[in-house]
C-alpha atoms as a PDB file:
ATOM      1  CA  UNK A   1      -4.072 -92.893  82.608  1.00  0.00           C
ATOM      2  CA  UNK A   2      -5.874 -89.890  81.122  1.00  0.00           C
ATOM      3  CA  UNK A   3      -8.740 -87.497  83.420  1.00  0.00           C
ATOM      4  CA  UNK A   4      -9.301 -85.991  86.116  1.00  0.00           C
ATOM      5  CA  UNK A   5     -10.315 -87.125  89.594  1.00  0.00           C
ATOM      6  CA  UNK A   6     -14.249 -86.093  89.033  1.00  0.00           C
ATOM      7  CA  UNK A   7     -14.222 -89.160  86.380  1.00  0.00           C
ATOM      8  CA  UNK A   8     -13.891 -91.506  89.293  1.00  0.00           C
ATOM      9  CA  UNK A   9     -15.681 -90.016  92.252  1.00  0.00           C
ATOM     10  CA  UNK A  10     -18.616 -90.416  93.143  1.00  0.00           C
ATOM     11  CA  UNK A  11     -21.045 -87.450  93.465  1.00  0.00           C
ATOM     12  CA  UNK A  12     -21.656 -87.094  96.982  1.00  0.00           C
ATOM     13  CA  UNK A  13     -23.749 -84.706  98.671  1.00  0.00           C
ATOM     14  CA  UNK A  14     -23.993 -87.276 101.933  1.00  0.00           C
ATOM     15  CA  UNK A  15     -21.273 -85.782 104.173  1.00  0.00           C
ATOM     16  CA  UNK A  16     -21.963 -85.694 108.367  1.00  0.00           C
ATOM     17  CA  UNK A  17     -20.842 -82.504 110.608  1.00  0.00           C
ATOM     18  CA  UNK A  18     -18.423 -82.881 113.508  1.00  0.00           C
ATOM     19  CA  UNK A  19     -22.003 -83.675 115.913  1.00  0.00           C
ATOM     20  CA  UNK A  20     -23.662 -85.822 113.961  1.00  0.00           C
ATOM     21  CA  UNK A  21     -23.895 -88.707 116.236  1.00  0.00           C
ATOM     22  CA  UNK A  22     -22.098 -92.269 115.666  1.00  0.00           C
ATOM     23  CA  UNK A  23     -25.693 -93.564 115.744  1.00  0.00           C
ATOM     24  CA  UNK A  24     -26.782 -91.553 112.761  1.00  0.00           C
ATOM     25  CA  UNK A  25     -23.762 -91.766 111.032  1.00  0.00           C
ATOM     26  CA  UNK A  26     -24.053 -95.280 110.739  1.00  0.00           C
ATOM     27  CA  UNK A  27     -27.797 -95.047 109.880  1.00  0.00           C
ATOM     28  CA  UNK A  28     -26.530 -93.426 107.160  1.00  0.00           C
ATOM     29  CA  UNK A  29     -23.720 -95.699 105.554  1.00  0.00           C
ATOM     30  CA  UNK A  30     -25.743 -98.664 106.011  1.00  0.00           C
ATOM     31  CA  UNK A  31     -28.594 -96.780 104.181  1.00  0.00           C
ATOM     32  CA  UNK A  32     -26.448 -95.503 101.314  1.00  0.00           C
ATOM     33  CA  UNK A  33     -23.847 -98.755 101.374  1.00  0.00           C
ATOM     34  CA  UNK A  34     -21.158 -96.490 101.803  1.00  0.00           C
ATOM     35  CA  UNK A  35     -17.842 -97.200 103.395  1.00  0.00           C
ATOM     36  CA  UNK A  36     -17.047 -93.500 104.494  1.00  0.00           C
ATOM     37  CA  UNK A  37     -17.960 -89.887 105.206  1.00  0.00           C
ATOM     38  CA  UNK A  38     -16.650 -87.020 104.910  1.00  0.00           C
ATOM     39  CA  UNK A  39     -16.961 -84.697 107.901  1.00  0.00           C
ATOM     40  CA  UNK A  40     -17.475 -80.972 106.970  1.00  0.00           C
ATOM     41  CA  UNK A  41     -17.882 -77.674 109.011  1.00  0.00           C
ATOM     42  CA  UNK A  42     -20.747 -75.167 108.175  1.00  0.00           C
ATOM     43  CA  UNK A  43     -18.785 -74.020 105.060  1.00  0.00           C
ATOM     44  CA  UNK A  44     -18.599 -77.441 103.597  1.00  0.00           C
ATOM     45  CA  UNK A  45     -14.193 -77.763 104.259  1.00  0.00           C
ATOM     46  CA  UNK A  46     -13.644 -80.889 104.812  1.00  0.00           C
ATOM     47  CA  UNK A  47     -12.167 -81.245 108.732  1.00  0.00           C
ATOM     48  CA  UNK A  48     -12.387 -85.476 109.018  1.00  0.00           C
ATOM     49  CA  UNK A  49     -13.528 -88.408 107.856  1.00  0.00           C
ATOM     50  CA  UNK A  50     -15.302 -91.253 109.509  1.00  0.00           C
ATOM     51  CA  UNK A  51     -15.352 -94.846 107.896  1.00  0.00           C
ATOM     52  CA  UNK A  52     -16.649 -97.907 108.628  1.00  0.00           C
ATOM     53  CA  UNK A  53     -14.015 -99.324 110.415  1.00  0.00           C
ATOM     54  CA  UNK A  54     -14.072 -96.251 112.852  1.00  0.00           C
ATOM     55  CA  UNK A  55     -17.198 -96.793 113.895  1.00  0.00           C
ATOM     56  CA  UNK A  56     -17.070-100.900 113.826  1.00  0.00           C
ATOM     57  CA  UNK A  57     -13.921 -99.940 116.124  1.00  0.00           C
ATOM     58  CA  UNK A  58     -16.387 -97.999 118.400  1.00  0.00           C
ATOM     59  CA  UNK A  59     -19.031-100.958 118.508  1.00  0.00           C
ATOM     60  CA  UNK A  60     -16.310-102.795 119.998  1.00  0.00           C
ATOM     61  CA  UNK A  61     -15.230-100.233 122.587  1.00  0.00           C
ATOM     62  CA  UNK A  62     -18.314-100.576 123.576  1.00  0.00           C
ATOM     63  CA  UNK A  63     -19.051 -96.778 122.878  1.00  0.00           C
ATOM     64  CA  UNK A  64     -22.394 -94.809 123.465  1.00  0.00           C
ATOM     65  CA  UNK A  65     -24.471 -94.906 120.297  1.00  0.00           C
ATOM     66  CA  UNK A  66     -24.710 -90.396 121.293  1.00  0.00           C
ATOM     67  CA  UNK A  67     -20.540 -90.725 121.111  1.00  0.00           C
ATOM     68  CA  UNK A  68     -20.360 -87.495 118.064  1.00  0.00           C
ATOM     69  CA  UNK A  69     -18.644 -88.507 115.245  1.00  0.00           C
ATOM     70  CA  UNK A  70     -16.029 -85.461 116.353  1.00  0.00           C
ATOM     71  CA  UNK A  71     -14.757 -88.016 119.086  1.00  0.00           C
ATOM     72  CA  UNK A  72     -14.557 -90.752 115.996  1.00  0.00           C
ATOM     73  CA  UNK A  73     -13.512 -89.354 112.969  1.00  0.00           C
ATOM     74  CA  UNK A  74      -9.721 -89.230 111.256  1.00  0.00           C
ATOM     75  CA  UNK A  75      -8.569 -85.704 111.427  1.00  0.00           C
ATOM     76  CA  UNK A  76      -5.546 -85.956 109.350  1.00  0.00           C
ATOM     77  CA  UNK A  77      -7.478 -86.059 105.812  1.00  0.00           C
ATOM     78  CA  UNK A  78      -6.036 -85.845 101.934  1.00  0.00           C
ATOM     79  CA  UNK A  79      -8.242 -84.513  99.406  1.00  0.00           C
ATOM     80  CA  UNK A  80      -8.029 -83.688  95.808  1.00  0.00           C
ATOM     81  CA  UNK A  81      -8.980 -81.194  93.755  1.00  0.00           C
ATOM     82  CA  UNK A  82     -11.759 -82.220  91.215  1.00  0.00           C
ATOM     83  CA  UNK A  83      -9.344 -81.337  88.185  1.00  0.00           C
ATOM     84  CA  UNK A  84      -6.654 -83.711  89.638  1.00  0.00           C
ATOM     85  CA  UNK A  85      -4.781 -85.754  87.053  1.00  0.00           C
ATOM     86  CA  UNK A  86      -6.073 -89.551  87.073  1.00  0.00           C
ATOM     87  CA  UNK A  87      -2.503 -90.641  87.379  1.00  0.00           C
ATOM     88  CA  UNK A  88      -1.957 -88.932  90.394  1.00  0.00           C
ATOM     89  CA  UNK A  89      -5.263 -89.725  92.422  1.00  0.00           C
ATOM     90  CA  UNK A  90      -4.100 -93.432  91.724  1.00  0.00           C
ATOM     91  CA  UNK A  91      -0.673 -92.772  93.148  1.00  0.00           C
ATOM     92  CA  UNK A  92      -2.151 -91.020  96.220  1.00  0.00           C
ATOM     93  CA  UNK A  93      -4.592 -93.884  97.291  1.00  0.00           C
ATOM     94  CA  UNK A  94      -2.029 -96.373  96.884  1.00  0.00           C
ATOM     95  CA  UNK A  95       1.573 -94.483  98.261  1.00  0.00           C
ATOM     96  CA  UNK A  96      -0.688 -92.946 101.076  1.00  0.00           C
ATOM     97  CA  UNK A  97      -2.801 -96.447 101.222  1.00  0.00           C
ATOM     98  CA  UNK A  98      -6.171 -94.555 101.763  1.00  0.00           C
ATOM     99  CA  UNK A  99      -9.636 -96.245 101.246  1.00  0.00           C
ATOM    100  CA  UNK A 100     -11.721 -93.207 101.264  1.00  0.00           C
ATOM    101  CA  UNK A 101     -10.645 -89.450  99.072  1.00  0.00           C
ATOM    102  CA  UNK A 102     -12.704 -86.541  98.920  1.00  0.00           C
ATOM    103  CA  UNK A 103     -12.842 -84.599  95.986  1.00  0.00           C
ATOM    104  CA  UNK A 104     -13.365 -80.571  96.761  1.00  0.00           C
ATOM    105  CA  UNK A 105     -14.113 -77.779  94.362  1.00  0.00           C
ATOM    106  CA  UNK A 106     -12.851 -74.220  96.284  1.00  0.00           C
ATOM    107  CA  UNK A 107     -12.252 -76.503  99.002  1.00  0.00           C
ATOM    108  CA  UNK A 108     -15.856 -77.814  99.230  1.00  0.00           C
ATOM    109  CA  UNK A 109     -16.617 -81.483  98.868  1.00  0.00           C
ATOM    110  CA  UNK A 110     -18.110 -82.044  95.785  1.00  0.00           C
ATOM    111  CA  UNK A 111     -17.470 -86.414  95.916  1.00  0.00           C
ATOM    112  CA  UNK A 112     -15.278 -88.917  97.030  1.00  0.00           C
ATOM    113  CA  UNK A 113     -13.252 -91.439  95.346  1.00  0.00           C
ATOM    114  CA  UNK A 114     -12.614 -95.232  96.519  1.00  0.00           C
ATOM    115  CA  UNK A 115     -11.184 -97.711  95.099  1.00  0.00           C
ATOM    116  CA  UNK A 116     -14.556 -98.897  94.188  1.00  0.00           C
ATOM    117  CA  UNK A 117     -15.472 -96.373  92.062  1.00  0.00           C
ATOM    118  CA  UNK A 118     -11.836 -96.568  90.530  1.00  0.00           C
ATOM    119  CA  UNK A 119     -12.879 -99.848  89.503  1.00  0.00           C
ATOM    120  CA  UNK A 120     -16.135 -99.204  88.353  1.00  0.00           C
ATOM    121  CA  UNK A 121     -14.779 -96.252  85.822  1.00  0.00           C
ATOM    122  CA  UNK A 122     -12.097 -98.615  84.613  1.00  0.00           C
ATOM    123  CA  UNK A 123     -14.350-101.439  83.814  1.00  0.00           C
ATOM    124  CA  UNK A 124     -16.929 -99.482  82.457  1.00  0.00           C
ATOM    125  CA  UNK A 125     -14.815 -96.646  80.260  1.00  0.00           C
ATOM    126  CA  UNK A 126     -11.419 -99.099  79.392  1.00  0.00           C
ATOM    127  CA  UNK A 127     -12.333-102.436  79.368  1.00  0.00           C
ATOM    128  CA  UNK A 128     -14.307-103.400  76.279  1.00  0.00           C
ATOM    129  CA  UNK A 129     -17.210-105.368  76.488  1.00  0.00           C
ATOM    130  CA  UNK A 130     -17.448-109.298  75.989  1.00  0.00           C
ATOM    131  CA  UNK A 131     -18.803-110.551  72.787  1.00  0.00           C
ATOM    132  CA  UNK A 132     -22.699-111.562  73.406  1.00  0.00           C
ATOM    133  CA  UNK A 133     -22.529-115.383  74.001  1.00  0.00           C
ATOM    134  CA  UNK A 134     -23.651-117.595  71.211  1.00  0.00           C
END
């Protein structure tokens, strides 16, 4: 497949810091319908992410809603620059089965890709459109 990983992300300027409580945080993916955010420090380098099913995992813990995302989020995190080939942003979220892939420019998140907005691309860039309906 031909591009570059900033064809399929989506532009995100919605990322939490490592205090941002779980409260907030999920204020904020319910607000955006979002799945995932990437956690940055002051200089915008990515340090975690914290998804859905992190916090849905602390609802069931039982956890306080004042728990920082810090205590939540996955610190083991693969990005991609934004000038990654297509190809190989689809062979990382599959081979590394990852839901949720920031995009950085000079290691500062400029988006994240899902495969939602994988999707979306292909259907609206490679698929052609149906005929109008008689």
């Amino acid at each position: 497949m031909k591009g570059h990983a900033r064809q399929f992300m989506a532009a995100n300027d919605v990322v939490v810091s490592p205090e941002t409580t779980l409260a907030e945080a999920a204020r904020q993916l319910a607000r955006l319908d979002i799945t995932g955010l990437p956690v940055t420090d002051t200089n915008g380098r990515v340090v975690g992410i914290i998804t859905e099913s992190d916090m849905l995992d602390a609802f069931l813990a039982q956890r306080s809603n004042d728990v920082t995302v810090e205590t939540l989020m996955t610190e083991y995190v693969i990005t991609v620059d934004e000038f990654t080939p297509a190809d190989q942003v689809l062979t990382i979220l599959r081979e590394q089965k990852i839901h949720h892939l920031p995009v950085v420019r000079q290691d500062v998140v400029v988006g994240l890709i899902t495969p939602q907005t994988v999707l979306h691309y292909i259907v609206s860039h490679e698929f052609p459109s149906p005929p109008d309906a008689a």
